[in-house]
C-alpha atoms as a PDB file:
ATOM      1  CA  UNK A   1      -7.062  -3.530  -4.589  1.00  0.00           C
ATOM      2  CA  UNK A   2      -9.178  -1.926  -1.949  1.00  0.00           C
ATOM      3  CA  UNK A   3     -10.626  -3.070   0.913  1.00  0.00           C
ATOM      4  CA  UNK A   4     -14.493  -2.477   2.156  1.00  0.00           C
ATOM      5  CA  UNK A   5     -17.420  -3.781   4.240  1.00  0.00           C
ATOM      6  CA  UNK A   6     -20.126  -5.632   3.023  1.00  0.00           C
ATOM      7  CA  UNK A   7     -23.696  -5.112   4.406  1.00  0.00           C
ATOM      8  CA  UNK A   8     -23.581  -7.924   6.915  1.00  0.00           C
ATOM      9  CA  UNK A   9     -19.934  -6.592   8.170  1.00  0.00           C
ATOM     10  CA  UNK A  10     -17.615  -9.023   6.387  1.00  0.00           C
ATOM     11  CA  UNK A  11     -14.340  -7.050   4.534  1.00  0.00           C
ATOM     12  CA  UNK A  12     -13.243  -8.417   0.899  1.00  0.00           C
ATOM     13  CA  UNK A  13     -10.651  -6.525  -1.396  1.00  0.00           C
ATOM     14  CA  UNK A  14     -12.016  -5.416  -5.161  1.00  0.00           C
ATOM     15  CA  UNK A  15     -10.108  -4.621  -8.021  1.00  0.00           C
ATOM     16  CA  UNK A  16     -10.737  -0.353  -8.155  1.00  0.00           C
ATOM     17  CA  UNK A  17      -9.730  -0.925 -11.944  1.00  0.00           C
ATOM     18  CA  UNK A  18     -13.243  -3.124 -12.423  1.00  0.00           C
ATOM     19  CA  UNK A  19     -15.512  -0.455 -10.832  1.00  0.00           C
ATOM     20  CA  UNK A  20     -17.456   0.947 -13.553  1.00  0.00           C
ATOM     21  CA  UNK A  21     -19.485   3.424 -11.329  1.00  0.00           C
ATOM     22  CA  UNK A  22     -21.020   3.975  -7.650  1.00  0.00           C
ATOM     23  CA  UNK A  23     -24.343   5.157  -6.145  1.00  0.00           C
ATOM     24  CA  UNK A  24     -25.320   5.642  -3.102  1.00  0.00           C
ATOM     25  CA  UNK A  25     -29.285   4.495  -2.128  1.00  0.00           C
ATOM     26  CA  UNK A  26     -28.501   4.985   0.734  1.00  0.00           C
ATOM     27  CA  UNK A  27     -26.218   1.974   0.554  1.00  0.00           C
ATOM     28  CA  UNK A  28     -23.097   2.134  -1.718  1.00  0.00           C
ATOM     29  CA  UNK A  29     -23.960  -0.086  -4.563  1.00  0.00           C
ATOM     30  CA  UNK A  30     -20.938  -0.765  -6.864  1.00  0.00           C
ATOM     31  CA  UNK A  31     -21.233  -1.611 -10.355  1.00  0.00           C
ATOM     32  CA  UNK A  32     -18.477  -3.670 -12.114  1.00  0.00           C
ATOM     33  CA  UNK A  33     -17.029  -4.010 -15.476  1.00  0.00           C
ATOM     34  CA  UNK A  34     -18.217  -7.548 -15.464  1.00  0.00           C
ATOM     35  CA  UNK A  35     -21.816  -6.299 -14.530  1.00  0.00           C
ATOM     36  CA  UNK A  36     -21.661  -7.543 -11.152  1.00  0.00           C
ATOM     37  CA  UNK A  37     -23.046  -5.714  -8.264  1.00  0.00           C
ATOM     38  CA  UNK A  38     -21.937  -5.239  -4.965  1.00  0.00           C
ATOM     39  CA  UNK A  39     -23.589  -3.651  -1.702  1.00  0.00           C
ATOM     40  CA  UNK A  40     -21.374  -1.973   0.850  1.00  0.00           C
ATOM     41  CA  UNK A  41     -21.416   0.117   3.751  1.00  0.00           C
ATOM     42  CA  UNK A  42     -18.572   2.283   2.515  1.00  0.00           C
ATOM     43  CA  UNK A  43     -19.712   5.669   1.382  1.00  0.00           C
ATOM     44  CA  UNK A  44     -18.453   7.120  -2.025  1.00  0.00           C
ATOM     45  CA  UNK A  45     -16.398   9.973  -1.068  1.00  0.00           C
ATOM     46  CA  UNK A  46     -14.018   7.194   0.906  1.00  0.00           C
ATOM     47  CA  UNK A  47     -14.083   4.670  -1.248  1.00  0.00           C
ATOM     48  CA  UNK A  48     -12.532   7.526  -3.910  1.00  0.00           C
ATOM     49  CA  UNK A  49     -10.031   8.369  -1.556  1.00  0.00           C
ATOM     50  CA  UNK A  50      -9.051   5.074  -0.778  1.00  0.00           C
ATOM     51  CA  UNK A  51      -8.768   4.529  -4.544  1.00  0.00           C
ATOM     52  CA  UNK A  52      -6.472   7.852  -5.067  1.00  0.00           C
ATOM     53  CA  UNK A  53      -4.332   6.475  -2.046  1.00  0.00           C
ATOM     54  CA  UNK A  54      -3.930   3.162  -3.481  1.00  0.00           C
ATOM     55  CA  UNK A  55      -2.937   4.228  -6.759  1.00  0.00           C
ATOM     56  CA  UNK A  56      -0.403   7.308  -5.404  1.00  0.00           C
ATOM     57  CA  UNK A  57       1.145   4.053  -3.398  1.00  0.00           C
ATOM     58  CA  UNK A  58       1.340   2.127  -7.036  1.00  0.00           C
ATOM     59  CA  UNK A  59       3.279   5.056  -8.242  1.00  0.00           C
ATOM     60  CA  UNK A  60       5.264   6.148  -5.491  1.00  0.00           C
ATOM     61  CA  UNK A  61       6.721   1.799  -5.750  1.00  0.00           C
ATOM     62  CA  UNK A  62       6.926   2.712  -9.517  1.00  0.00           C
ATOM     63  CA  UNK A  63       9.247   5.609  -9.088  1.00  0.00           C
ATOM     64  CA  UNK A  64      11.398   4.131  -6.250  1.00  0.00           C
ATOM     65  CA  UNK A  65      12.143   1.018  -8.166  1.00  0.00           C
ATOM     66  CA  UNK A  66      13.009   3.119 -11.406  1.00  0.00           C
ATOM     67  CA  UNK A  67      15.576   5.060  -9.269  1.00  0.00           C
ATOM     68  CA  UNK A  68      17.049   1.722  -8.087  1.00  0.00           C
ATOM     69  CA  UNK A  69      17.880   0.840 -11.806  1.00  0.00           C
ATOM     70  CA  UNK A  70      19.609   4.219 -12.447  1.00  0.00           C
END
C-alpha cells in the first residue's frame, strides 16, 4: 500500500498492485485494474519510487523472517 494526496488534500492508501498505469495532465490520474480512476497531486516519478520502496521493504521482511526459520 502507498499513501498519496487527493486533489482537495485528503491522504488515502492504494493497493500499487491494482495500478494499471499513470498520466500526468497535469494532474496524476491513476488508472486501476478495476477501471477506476483516481486524481492526485502526487507526480509520477514519486509515486514510482514510493512503489520501489514499498516493495524493497516487502522483501527486506521476507528475507529477515526466512533467516529466523533457519
Amino acid at each position: 500500500m502507498i499513501k498519496l494526496k487527493r486533489l482537495n488534500g485528503k491522504e488515502f492508501v492504494v493497493n500499487c498492485d491494482l495500478i494499471m498505469f499513470m498520466e500526468e495532465t497535469p494532474d496524476t490520474v491513476i488508472t486501476l485494474t478495476t477501471g477506476q480512476k483516481i486524481v492526485v497531486t502526487d507526480r509520477i516519478d514519486d509515486i514510482i519510487h514510493n512503489i520501489i520502496k514499498y516493495k524493497a521493504k516487502i522483501l527486506e521482511h521476507k528475507e529477515y523472517l526466512l533467516r529466523k526459520e533457519v
